[in-house]
Protein backbone atom coordinates (compact mmCIF):
# COMPACT_ATOMS: atom_id res chain seq x y z
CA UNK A 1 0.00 0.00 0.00
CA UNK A 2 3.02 2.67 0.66
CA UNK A 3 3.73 2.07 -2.98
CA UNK A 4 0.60 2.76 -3.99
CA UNK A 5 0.74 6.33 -1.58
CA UNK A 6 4.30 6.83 -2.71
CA UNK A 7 3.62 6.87 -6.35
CA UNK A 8 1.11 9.26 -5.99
CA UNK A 9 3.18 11.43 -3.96
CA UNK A 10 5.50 10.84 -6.78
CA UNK A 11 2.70 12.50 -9.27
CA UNK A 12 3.48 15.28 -7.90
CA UNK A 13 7.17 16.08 -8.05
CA UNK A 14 7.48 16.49 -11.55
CA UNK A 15 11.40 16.90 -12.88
CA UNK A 16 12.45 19.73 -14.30
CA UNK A 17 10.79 20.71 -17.44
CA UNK A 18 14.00 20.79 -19.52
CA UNK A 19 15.18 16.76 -18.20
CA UNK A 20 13.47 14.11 -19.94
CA UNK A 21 13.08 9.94 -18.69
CA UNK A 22 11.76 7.15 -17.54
CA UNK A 23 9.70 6.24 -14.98
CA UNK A 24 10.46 2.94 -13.65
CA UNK A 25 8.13 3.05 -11.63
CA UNK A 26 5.09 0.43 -13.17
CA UNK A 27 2.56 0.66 -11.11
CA UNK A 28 2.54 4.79 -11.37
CA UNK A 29 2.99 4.72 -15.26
CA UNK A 30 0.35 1.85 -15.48
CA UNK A 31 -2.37 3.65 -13.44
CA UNK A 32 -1.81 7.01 -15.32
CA UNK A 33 -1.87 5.35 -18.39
CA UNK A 34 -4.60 3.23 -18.02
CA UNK A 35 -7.10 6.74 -16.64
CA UNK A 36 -5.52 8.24 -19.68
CA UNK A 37 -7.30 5.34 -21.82
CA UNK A 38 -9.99 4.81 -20.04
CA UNK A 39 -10.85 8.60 -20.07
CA UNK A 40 -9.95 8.68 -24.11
CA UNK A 41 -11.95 5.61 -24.53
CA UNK A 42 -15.18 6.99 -22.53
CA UNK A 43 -14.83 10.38 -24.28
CA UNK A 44 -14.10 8.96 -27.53
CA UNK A 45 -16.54 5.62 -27.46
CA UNK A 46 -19.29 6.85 -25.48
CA UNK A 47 -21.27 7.88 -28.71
CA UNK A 48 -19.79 4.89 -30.67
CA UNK A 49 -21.04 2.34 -27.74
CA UNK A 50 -24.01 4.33 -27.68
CA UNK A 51 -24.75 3.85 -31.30
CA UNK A 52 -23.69 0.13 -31.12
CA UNK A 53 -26.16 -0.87 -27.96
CA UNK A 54 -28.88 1.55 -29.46
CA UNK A 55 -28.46 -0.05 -33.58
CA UNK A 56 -28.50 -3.64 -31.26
CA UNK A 57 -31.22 -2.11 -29.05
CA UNK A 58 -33.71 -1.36 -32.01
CA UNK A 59 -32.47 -4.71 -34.13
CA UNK A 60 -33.89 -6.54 -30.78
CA UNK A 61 -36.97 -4.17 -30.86
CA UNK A 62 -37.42 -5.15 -34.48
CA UNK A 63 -37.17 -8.79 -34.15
CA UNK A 64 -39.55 -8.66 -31.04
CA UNK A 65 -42.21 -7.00 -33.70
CA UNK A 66 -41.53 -9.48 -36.20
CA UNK A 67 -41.59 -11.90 -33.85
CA UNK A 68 -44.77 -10.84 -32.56
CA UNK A 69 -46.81 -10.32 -35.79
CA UNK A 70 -45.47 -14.03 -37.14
CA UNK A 71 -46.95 -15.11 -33.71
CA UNK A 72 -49.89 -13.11 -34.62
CA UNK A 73 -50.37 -14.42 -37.92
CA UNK A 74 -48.97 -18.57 -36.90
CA UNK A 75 -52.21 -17.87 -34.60
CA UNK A 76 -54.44 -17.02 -36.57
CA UNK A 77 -53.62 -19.33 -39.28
CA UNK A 78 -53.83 -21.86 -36.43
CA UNK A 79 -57.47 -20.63 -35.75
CA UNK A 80 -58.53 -20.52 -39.26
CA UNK A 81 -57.13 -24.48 -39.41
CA UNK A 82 -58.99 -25.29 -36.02
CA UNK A 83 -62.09 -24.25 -37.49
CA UNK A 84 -61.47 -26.16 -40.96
CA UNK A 85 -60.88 -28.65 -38.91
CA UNK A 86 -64.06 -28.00 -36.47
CA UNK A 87 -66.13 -28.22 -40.26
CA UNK A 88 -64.69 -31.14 -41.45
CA UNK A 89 -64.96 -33.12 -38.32
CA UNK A 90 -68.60 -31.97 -38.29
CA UNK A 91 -69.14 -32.91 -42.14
CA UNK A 92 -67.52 -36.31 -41.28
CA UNK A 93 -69.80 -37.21 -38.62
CA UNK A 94 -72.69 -35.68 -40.88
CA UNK A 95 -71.33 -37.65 -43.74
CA UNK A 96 -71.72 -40.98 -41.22
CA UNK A 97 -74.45 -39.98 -40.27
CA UNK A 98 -76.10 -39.75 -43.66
CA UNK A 99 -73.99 -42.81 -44.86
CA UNK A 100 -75.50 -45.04 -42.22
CA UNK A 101 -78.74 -43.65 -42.92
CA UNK A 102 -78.29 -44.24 -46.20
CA UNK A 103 -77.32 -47.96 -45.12
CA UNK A 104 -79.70 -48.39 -42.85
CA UNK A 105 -82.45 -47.09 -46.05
CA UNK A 106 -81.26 -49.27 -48.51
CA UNK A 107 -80.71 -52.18 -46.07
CA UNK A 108 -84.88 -51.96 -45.60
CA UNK A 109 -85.41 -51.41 -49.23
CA UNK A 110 -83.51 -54.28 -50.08
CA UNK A 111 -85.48 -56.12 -47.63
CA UNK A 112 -88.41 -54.88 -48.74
CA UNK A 113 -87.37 -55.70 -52.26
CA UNK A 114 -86.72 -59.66 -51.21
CA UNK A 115 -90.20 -59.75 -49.08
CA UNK A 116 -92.29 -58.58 -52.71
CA UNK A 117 -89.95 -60.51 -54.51
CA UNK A 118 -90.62 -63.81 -51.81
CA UNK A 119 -94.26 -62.56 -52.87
CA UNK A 120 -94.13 -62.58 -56.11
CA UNK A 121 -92.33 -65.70 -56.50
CA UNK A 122 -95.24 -67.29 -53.84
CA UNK A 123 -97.98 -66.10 -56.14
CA UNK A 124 -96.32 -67.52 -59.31
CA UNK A 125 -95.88 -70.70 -57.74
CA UNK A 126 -99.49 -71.17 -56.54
CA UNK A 127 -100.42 -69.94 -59.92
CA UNK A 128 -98.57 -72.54 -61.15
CA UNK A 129 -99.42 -75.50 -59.06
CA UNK A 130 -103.29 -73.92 -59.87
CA UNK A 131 -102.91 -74.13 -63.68
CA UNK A 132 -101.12 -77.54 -63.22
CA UNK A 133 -104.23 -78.82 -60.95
CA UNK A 134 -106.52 -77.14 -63.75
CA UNK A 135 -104.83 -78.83 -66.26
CA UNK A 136 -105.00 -82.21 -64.49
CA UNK A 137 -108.72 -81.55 -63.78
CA UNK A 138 -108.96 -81.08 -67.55
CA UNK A 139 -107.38 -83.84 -68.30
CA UNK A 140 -108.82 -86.34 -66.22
CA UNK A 141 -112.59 -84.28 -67.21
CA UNK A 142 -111.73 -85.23 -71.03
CA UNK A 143 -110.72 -88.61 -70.36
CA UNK A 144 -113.50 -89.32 -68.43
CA UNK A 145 -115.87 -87.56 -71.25
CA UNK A 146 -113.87 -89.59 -74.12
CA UNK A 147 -114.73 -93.04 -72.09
CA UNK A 148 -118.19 -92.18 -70.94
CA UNK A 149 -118.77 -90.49 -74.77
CA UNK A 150 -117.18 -94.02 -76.15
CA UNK A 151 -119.27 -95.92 -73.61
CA UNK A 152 -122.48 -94.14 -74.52
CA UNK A 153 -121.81 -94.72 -78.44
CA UNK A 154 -120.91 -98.19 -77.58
CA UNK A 155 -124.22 -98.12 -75.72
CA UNK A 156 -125.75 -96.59 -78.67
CA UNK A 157 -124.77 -98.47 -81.37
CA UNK A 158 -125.60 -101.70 -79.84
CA UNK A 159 -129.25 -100.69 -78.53
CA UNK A 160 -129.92 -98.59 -82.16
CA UNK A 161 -131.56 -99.32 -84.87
CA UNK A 162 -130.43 -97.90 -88.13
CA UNK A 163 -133.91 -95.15 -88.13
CA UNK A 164 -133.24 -94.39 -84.56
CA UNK A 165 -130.06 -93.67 -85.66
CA UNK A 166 -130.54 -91.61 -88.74
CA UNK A 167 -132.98 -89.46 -86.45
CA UNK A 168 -130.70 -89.24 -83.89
CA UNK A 169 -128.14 -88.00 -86.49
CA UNK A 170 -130.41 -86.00 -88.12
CA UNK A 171 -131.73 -83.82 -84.77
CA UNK A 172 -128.15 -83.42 -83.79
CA UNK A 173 -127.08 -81.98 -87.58
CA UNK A 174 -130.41 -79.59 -87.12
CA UNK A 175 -128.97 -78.34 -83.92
CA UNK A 176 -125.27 -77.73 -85.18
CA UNK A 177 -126.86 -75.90 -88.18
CA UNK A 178 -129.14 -73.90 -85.82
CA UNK A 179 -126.15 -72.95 -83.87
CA UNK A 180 -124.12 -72.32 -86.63
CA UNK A 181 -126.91 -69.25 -87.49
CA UNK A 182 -126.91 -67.85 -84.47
CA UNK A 183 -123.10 -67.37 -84.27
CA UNK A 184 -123.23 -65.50 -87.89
C-alpha cells in the first residue's frame, strides 16, 4: 500500500521541465496510463457504444415486432385451421351420419325388395301349381268324357236301330246348323 501512496506522492514532483526519462516506476505509469485510456476511450466511445447498444437495441426491438406479428399471424392461421378442422370433423360425422342412414335405407329397401320378390315368386308358384291342378282336372274331365262319350256310343250303337239312328243324327245336324246361325 506505501507504494501505492508513494507513487502518488511521486505524481506530484514532476522533474524539471528541460530533463526528460523514464519512470520505472510500473505501477505509477500503469495507473496514469490506463485513466488516460480509459478517459480517451469513454470520451471517444461513449457515442460509438451508444450507437452500437442503441443499432443492437432497435435490431432486438425489431425482431420482437416481427416476432410478434409471425406469432400473430402462426395464430391465426392456427385458428382458421382449427375451425377447418371444427367443419370437417362436423361434415364427417354428418357424412356418417347420412352414410349409415343411407345404409340403414337401402338395407330396408332391399329387404323390402326380397319380401315382394318372396311374394311374387309365392304367387307364381301357386299360380302354377293352380294351372297344373286345372290342367289335371282337364285332363282327367276329357278322359273321363272320351270313355263315358265311347261308352255311350258303344251303348248306342248296340241298342240302335239304323232309323233311330238316322234321327238321332239328323236332330243333332239340325242343332249344329241352328247354332251355326246364331253365331253368324
Amino acid at each position: 500500500m506505501k507504494n501505492v501512496t508513494d507513487s502518488f506522492v511521486f505524481l506530484g514532483h514532476w522533474p524539471s521541465a528541460g530533463s526528460f526519462g523514464f519512470n520505472t516506476d510500473i505501477l505509477a505509469t500503469n495507473l496514469i496510463n490506463l485513466s488516460v485510456v480509459l478517459g480517451v476511450l469513454i470520451f471517444f466511445g461513449k457515442g460509438v457504444l451508444s450507437d452500437l447498444l442503441d443499432n443492437r437495441k432497435q435490431r432486438i426491438l425489431n425482431t420482437i415486432r416481427n416476432s410478434d406479428e409471425l406469432r400473430g399471424k402462426a395464430i391465426e392461421q392456427l385458428e382458421k385451421a382449427r375451425a377447418r378442422l371444427k367443419k370437417v370433423e362436423i361434415d364427417a360425422d354428418q357424412f356418417r351420419v347420412n352414410g349409415y342412414s343411407e345404409i340403414e335405407r337401402e338395407k330396408m329397401n332391399l329387404i323390402n325388395s326380397t319380401y315382394k320378390t318372396l311374394e311374387q315368386f309365392e304367387n307364381y308358384k301357386n299360380e302354377t301349381i293352380q294351372f297344373e291342378q286345372q290342367k289335371a282336372i282337364n285332363q282327367v274331365r276329357q278322359r273321363v268324357f272320351q270313355q263315358a262319350l265311347q261308352g255311350a256310343l258303344g251303348t248306342l250303337n248296340s241298342s240302335l236301330n239304323n232309323e233311330l239312328h238316322l234321327r238321332t243324327i239328323n236332330a243333332n245336324i239340325g242343332m249344329f246348323g241352328a247354332m251355326n246361325e246364331i253365331t253368324d
